[in-house]
N, C-alpha and C. Protein backbone atom coordinates (compact mmCIF):
# COMPACT_ATOMS: atom_id res chain seq x y z
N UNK A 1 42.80 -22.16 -46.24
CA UNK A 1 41.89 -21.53 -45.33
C UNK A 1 41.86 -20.02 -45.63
N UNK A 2 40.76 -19.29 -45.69
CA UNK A 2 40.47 -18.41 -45.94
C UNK A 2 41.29 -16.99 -45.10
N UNK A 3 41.74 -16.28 -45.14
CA UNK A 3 41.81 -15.22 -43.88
C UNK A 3 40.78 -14.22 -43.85
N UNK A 4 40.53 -13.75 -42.43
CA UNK A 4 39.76 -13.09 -42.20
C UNK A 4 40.05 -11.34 -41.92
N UNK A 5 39.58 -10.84 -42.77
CA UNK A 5 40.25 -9.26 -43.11
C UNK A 5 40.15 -8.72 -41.90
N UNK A 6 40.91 -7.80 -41.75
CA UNK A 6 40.96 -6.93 -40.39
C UNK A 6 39.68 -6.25 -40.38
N UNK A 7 38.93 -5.87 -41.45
CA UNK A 7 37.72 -5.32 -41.51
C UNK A 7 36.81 -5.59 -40.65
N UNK A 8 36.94 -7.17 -41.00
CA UNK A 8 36.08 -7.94 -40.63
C UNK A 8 36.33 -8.48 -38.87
N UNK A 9 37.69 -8.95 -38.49
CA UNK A 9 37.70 -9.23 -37.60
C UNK A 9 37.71 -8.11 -36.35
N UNK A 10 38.13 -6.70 -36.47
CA UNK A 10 38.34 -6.07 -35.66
C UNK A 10 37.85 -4.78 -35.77
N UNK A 11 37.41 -4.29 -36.74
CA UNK A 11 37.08 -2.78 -37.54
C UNK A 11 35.11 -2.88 -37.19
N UNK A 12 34.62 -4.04 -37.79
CA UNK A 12 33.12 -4.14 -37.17
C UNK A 12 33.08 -4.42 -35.73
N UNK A 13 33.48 -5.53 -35.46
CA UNK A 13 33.50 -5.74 -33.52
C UNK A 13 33.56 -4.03 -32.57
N UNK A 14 34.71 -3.47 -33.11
CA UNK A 14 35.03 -2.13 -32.68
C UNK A 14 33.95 -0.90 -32.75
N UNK A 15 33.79 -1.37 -34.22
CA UNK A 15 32.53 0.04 -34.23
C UNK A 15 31.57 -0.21 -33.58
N UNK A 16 30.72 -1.48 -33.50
CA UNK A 16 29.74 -2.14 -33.29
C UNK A 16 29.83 -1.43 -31.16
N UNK A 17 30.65 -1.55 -30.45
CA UNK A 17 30.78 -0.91 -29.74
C UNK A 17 30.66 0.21 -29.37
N UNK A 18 31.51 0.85 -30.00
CA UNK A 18 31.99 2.72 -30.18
C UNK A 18 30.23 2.88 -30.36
N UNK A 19 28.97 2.40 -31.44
CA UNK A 19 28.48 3.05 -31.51
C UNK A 19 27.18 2.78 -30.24
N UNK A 20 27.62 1.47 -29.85
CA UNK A 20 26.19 0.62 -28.57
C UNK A 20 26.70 2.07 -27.57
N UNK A 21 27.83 2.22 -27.13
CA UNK A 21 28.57 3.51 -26.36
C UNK A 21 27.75 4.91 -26.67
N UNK A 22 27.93 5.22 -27.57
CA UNK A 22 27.46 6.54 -27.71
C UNK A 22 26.03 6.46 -28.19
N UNK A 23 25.42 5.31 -28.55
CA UNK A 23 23.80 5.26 -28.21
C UNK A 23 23.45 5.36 -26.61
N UNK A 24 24.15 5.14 -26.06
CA UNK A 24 23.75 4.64 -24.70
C UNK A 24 23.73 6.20 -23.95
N UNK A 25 24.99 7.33 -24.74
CA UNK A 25 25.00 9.10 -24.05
C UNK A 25 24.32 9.44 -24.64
N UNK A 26 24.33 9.60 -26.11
CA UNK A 26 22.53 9.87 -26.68
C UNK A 26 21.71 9.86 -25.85
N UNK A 27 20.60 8.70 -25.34
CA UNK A 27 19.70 8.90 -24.49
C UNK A 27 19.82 9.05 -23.36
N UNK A 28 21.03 9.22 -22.66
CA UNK A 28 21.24 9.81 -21.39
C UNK A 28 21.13 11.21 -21.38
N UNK A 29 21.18 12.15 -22.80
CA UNK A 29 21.59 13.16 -23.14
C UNK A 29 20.10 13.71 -23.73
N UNK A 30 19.43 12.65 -24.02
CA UNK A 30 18.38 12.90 -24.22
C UNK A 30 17.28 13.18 -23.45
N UNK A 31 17.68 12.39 -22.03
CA UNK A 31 16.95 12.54 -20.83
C UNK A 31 16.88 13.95 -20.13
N UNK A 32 18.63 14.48 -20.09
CA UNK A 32 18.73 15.40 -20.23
C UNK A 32 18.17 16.63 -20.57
N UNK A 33 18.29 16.14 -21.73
CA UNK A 33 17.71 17.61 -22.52
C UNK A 33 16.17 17.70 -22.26
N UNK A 34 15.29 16.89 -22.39
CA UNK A 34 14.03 16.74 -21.80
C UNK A 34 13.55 17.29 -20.62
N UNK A 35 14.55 17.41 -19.36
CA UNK A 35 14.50 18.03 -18.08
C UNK A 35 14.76 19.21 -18.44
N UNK A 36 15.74 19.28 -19.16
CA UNK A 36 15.90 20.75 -19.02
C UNK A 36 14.92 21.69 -20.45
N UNK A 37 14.40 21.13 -21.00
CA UNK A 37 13.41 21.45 -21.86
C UNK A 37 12.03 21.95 -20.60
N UNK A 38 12.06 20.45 -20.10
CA UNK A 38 11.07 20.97 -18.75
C UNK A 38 10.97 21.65 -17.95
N UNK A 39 11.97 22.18 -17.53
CA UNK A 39 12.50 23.27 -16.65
C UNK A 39 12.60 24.85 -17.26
N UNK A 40 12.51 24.88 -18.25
CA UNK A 40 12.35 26.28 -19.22
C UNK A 40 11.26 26.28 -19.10
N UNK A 41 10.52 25.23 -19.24
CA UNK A 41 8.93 26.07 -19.51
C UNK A 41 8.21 26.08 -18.34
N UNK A 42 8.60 25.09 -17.01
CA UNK A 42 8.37 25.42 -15.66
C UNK A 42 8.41 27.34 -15.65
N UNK A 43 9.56 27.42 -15.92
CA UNK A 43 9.96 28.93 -15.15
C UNK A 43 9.43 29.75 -16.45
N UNK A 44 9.22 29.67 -17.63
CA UNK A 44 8.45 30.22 -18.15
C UNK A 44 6.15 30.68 -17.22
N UNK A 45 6.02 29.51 -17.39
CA UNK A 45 4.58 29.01 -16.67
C UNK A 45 4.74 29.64 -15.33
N UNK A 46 5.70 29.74 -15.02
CA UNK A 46 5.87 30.80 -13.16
C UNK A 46 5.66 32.30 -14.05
N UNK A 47 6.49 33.01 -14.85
CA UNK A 47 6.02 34.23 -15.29
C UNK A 47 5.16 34.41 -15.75
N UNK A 48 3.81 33.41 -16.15
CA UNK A 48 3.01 33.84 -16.67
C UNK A 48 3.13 33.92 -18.39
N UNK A 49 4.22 33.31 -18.73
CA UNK A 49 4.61 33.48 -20.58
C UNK A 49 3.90 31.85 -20.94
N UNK A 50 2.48 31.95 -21.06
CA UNK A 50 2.22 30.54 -21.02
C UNK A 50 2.46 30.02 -22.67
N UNK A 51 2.61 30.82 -23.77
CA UNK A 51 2.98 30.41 -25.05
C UNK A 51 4.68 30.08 -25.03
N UNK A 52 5.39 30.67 -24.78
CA UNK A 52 6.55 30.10 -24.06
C UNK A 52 6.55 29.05 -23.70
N UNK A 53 6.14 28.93 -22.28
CA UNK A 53 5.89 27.57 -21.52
C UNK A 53 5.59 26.34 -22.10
N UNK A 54 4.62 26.71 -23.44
CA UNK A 54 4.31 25.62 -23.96
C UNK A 54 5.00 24.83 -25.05
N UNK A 55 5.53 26.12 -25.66
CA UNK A 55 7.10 25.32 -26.45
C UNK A 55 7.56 24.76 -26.00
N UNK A 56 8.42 25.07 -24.99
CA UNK A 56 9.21 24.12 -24.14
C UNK A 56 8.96 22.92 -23.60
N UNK A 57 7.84 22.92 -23.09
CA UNK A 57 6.86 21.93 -22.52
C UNK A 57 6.48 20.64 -23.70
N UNK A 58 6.21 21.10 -24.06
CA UNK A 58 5.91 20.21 -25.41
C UNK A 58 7.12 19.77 -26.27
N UNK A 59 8.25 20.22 -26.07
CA UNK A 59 9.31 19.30 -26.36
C UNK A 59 9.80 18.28 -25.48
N UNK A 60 9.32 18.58 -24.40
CA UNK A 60 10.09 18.09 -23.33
C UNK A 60 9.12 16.78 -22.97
N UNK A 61 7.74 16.63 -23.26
CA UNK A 61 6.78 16.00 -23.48
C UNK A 61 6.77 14.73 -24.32
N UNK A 62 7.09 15.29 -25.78
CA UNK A 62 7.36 14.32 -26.91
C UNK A 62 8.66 13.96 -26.28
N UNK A 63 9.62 14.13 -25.62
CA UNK A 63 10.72 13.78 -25.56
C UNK A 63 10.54 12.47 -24.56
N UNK A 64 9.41 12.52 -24.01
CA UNK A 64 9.05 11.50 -23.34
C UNK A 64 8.93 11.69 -21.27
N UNK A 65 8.88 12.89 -20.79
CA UNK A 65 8.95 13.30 -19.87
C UNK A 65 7.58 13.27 -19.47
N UNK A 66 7.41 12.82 -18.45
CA UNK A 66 6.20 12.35 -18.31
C UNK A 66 5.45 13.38 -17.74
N UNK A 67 6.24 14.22 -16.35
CA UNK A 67 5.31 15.15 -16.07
C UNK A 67 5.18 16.07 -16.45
N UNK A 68 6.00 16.61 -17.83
CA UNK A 68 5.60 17.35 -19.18
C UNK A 68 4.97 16.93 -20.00
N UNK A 69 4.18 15.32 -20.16
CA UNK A 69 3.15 15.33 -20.74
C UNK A 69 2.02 15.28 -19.85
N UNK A 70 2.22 15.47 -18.90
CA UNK A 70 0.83 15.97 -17.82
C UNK A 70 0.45 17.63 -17.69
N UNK A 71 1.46 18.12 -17.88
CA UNK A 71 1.16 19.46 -17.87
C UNK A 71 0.84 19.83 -19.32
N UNK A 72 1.03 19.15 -20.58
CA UNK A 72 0.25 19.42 -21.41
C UNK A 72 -0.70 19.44 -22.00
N UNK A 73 -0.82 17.75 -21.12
CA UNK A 73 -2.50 18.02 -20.71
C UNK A 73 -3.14 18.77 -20.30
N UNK A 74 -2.87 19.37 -19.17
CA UNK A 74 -3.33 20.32 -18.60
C UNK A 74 -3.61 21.56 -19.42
N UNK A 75 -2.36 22.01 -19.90
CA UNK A 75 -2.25 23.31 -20.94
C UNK A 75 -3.49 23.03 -21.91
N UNK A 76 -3.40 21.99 -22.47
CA UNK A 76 -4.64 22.11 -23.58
C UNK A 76 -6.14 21.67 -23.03
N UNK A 77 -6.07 21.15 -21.97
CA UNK A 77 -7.59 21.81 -20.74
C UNK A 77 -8.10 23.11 -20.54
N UNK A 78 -7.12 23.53 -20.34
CA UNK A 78 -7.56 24.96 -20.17
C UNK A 78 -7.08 26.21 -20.83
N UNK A 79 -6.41 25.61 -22.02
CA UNK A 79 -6.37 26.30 -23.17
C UNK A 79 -4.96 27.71 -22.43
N UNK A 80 -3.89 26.59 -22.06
CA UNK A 80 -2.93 27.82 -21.69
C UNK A 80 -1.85 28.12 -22.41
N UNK A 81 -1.54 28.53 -23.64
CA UNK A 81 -0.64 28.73 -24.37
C UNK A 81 -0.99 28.65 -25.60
N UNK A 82 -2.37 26.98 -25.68
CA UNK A 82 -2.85 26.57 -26.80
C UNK A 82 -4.28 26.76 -26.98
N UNK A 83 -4.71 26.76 -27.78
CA UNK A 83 -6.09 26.53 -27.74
C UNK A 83 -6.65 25.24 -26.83
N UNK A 84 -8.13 25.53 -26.70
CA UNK A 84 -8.41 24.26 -25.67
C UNK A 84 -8.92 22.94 -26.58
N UNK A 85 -8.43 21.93 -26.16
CA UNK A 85 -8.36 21.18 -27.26
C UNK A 85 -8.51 19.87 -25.90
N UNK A 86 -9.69 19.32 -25.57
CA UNK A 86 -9.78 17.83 -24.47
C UNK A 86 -9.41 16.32 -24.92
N UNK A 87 -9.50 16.36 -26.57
CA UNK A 87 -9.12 15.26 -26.90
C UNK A 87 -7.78 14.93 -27.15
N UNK A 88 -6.75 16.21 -26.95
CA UNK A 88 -5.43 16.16 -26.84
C UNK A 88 -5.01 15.94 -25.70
N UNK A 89 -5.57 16.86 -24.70
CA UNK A 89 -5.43 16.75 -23.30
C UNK A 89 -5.80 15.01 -23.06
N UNK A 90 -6.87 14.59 -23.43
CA UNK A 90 -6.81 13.45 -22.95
C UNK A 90 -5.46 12.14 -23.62
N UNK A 91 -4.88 12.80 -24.68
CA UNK A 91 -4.08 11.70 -25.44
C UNK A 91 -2.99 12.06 -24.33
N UNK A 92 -2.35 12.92 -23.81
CA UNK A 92 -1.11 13.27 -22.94
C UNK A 92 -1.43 12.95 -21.44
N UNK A 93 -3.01 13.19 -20.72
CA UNK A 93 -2.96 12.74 -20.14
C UNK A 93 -2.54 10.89 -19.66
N UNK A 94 -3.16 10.65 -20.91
CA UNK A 94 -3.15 9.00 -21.02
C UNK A 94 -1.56 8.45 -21.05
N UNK A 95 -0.82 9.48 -22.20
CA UNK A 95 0.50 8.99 -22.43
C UNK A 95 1.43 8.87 -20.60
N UNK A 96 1.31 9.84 -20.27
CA UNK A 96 1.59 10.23 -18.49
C UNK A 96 0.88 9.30 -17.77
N UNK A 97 0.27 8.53 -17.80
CA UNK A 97 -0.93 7.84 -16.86
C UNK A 97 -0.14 6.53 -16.95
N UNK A 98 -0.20 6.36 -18.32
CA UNK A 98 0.27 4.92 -18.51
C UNK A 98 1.69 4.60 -17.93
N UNK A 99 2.69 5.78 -17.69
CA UNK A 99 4.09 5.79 -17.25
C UNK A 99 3.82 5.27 -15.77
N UNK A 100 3.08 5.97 -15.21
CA UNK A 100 2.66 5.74 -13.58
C UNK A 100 2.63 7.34 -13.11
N UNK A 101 2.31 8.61 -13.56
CA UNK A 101 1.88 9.51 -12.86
C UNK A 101 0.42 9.88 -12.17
N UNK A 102 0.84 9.34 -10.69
CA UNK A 102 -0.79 9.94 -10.20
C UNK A 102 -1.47 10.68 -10.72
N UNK A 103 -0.80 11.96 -10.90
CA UNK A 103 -1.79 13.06 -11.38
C UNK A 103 -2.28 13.16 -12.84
N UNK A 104 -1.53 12.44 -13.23
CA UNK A 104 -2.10 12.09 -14.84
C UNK A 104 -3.31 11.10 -14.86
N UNK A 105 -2.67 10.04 -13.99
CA UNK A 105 -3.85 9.61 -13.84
C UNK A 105 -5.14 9.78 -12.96
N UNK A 106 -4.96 10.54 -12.34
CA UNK A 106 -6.59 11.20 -11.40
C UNK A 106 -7.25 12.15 -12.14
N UNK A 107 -6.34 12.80 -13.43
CA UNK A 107 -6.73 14.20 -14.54
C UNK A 107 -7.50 13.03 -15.33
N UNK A 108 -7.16 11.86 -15.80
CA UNK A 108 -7.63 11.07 -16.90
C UNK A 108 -8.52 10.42 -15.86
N UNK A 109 -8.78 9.90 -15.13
CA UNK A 109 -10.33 9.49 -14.68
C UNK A 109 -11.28 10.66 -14.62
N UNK A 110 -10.93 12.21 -14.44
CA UNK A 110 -11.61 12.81 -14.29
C UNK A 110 -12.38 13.48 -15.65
N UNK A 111 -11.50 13.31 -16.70
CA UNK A 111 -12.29 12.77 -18.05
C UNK A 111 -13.25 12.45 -17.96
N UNK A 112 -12.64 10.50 -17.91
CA UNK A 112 -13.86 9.82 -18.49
C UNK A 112 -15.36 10.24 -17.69
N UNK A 113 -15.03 10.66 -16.08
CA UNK A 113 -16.12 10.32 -15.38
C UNK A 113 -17.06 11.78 -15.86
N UNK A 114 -16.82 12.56 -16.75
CA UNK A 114 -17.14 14.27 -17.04
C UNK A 114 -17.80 13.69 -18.16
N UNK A 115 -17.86 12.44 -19.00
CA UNK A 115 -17.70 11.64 -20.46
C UNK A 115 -18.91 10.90 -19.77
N UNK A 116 -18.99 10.71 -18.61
CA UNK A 116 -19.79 9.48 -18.30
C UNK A 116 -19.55 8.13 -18.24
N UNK A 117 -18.36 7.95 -18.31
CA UNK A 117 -17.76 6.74 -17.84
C UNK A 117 -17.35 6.24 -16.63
N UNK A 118 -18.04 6.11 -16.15
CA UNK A 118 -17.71 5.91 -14.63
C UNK A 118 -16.75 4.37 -14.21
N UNK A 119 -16.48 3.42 -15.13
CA UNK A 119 -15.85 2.07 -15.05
C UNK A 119 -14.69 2.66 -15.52
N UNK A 120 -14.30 3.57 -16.47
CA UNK A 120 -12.89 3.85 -16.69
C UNK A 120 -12.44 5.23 -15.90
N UNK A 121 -13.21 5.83 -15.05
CA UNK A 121 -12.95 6.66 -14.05
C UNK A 121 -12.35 5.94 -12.99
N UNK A 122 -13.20 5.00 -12.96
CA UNK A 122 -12.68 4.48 -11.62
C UNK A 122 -11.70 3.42 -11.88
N UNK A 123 -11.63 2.65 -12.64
CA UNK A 123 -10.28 2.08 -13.31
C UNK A 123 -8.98 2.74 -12.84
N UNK A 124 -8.90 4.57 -13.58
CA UNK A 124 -7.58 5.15 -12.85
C UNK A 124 -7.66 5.92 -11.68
N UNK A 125 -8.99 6.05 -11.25
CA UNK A 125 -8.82 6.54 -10.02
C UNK A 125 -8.35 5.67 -9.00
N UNK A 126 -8.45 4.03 -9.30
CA UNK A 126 -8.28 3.39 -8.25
C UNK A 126 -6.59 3.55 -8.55
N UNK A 127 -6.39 3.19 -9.65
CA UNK A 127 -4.67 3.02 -9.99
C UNK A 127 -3.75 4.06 -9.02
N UNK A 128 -4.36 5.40 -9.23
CA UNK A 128 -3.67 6.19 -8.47
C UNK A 128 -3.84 6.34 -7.23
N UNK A 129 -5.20 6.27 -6.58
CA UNK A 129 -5.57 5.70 -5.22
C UNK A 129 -4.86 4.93 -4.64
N UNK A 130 -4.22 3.90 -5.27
CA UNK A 130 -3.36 2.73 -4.64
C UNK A 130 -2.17 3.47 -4.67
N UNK A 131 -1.52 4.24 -5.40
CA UNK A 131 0.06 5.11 -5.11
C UNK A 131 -0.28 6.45 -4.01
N UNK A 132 -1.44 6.11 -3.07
CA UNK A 132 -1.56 7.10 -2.29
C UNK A 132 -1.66 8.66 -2.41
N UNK A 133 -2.41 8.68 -3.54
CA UNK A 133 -3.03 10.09 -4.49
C UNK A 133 -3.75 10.72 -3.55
N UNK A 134 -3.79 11.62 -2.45
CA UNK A 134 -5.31 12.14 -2.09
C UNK A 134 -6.50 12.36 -2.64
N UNK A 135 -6.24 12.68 -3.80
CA UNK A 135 -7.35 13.52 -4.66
C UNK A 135 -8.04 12.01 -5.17
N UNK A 136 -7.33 11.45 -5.51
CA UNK A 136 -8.01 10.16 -6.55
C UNK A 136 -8.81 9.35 -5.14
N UNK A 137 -8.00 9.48 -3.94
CA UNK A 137 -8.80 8.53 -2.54
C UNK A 137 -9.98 9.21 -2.67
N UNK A 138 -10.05 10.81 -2.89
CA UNK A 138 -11.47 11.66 -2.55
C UNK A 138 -12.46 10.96 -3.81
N UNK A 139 -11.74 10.82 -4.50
CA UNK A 139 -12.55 11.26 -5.99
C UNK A 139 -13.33 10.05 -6.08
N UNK A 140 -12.39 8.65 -5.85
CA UNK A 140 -12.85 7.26 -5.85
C UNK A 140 -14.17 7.20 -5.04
N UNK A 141 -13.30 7.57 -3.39
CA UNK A 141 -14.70 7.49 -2.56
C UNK A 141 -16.28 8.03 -2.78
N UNK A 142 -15.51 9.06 -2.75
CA UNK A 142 -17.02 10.11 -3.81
C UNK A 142 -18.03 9.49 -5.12
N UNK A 143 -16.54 8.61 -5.76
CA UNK A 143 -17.96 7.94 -6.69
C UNK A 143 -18.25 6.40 -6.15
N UNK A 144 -17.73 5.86 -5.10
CA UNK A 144 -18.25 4.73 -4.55
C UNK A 144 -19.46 5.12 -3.89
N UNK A 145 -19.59 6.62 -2.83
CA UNK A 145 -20.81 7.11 -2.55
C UNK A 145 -21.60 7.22 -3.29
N UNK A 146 -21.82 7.80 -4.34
CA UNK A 146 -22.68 7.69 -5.52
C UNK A 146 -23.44 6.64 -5.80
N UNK A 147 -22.56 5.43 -5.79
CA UNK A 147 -22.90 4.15 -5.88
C UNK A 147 -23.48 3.33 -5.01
N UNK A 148 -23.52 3.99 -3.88
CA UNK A 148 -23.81 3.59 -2.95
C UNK A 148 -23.29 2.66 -2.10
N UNK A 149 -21.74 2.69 -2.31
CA UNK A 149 -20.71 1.61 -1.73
C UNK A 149 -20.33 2.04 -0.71
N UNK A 150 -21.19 1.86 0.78
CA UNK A 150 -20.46 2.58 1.68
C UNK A 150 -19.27 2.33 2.00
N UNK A 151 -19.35 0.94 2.11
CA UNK A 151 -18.05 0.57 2.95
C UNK A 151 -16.80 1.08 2.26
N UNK A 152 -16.60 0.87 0.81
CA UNK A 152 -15.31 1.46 -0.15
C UNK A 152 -15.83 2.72 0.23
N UNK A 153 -16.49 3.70 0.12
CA UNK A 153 -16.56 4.83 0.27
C UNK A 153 -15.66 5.23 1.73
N UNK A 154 -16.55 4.66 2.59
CA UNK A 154 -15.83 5.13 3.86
C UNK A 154 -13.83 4.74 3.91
N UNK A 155 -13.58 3.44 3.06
CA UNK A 155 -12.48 3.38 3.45
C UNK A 155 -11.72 4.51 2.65
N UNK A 156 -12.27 4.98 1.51
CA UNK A 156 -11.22 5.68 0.41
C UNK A 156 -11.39 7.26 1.44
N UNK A 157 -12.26 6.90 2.06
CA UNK A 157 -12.59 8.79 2.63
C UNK A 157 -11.96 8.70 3.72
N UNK A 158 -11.54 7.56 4.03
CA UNK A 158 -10.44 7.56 5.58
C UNK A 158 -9.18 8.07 5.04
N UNK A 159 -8.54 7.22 4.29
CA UNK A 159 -7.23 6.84 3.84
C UNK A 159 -7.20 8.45 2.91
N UNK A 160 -7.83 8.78 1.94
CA UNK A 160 -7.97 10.49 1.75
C UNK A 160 -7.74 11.81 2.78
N UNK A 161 -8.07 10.99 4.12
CA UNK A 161 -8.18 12.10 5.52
C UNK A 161 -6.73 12.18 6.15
N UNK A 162 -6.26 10.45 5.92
CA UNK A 162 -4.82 10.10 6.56
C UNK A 162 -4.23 10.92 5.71
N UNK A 163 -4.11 11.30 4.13
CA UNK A 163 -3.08 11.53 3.04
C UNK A 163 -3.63 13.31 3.27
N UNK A 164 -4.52 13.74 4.01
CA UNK A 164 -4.93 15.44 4.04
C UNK A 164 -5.51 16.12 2.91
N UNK A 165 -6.55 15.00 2.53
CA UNK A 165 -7.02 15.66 1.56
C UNK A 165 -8.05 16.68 2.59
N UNK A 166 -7.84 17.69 1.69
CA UNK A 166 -8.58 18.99 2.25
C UNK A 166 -10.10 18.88 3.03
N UNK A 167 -10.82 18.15 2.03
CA UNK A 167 -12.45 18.04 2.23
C UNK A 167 -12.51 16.31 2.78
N UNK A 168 -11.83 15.54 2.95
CA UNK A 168 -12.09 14.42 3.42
C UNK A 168 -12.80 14.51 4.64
N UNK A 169 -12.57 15.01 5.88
CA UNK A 169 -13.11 15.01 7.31
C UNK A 169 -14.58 15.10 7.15
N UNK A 170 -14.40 16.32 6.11
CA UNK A 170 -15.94 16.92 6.04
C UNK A 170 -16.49 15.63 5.42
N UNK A 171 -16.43 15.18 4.56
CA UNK A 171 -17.39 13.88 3.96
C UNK A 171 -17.34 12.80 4.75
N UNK A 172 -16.47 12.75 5.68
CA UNK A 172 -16.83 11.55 6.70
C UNK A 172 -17.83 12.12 7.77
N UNK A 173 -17.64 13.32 7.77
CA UNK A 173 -18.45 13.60 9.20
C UNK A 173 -19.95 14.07 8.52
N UNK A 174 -20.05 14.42 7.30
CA UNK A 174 -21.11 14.41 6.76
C UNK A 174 -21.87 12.84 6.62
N UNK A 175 -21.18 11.70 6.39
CA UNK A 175 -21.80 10.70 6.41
C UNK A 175 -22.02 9.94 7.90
N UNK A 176 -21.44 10.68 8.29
CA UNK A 176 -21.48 10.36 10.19
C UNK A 176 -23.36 10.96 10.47
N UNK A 177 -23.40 11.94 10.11
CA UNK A 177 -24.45 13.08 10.72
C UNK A 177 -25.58 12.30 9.35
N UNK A 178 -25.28 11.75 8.17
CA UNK A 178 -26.43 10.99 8.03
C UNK A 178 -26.96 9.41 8.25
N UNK A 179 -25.94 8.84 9.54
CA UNK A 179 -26.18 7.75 10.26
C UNK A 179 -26.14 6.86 9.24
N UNK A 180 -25.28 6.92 8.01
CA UNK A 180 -24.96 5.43 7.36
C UNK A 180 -24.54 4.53 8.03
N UNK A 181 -24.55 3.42 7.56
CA UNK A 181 -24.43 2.11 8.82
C UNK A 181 -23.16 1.63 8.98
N UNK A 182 -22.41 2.49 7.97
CA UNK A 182 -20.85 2.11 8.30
C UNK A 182 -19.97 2.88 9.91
N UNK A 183 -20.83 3.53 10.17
CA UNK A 183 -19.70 4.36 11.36
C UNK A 183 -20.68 4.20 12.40
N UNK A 184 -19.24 3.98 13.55
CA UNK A 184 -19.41 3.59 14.86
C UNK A 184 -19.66 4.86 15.64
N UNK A 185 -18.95 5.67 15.82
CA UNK A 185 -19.24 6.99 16.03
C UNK A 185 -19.28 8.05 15.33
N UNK A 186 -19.71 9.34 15.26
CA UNK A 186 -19.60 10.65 15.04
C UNK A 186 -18.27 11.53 15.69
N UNK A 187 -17.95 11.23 16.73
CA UNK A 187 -16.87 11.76 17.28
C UNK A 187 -15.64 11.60 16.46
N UNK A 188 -15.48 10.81 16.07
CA UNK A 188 -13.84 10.28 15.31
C UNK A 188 -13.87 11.20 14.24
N UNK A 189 -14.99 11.97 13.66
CA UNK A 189 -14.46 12.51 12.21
C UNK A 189 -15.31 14.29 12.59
N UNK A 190 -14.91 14.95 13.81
CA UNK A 190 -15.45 16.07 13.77
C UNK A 190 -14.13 16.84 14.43
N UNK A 191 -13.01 16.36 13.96
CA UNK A 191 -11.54 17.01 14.16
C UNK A 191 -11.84 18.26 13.50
């Protein structure tokens, strides 16, 4: 019968461990570093050093941080550190959207719907609408009005009013004062 070398029986088993172990602080370390990549260029972006900000940001982004790839979206929207560049902005918004960030995703419907897409606007506006987004409740409702969907309209412009979106009241009580057939009274939305 053959024997089985210590190599073999105890030297691979062992490493094979040691290294599942320190893969496992790697990306804990990696998570890490990502926050705190994010956090430099936060407090950079507070002083106003938006080329700064965006180094940082953008490591912290690729590193897989999601609401550092929303803010780099952002950055390359409006051209803050980088040049303005929308088809990047839209690749980071998307990368962030797809994780589950509201605001990535209410920035990426507000794309497509600027694009003219109004089925993939509302695709993530609803997505984030449903995680109780204000902006995406406004934004949805607003293009169900468009559409002429009162009833979704009125509900996304309620549930927008419950979450405080700023201008919600006003668009209910504006559709109050043009007697759409969805509302019972005028009184309920002139808070």
């Amino acid at each position: 019968m053959p024997r089985v070398s210590f190599y073999k029986k105890i030297f691979l088993p062992v490493s094979f461990l040691v290294f599942t172990l320190l893969s496992a602080n790697v990306s804990a370390a990696t998570d890490e570093q990502a926050q705190l990549w994010y956090q430099m260029g936060y407090d950079y972006s507070q002083k106003r050093l938006n080329d700064e900000a965006f180094k940082w940001t953008i490591r912290a982004a690729e590193a897989g941080h999601i609401v550092a790839q929303n803010n780099i979206g952002l950055s390359y929207l409006h051209g803050l550190g980088v040049k303005k560049d929308k088809n990047a902005a839209f690749k980071w918004f998307e990368k962030s959207a797809k994780q589950g960030l509201s605001y990535a995703q209410s920035e990426l419907a507000m794309l497509y719907y600027r694009q003219g897409n109004t089925a993939q606007a509302q695709k993530w506006w609803q997505i984030a609408a449903d995680s109780n987004d204000e902006y995406a409740q406004f934004n949805l409702a607003s293009l169900f009005l468009e559409q002429n969907k009162l009833e979704k309209a009125l509900y996304w412009f309620e549930k927008a009013r419950e979450n405080r979106h700023p201008d919600a009241s006003i668009a209910l009580k504006k559709m109050s004062e043009a007697r759409l057939p969805t509302y019972k009274t005028k009184e309920k939305y002139e808070k």
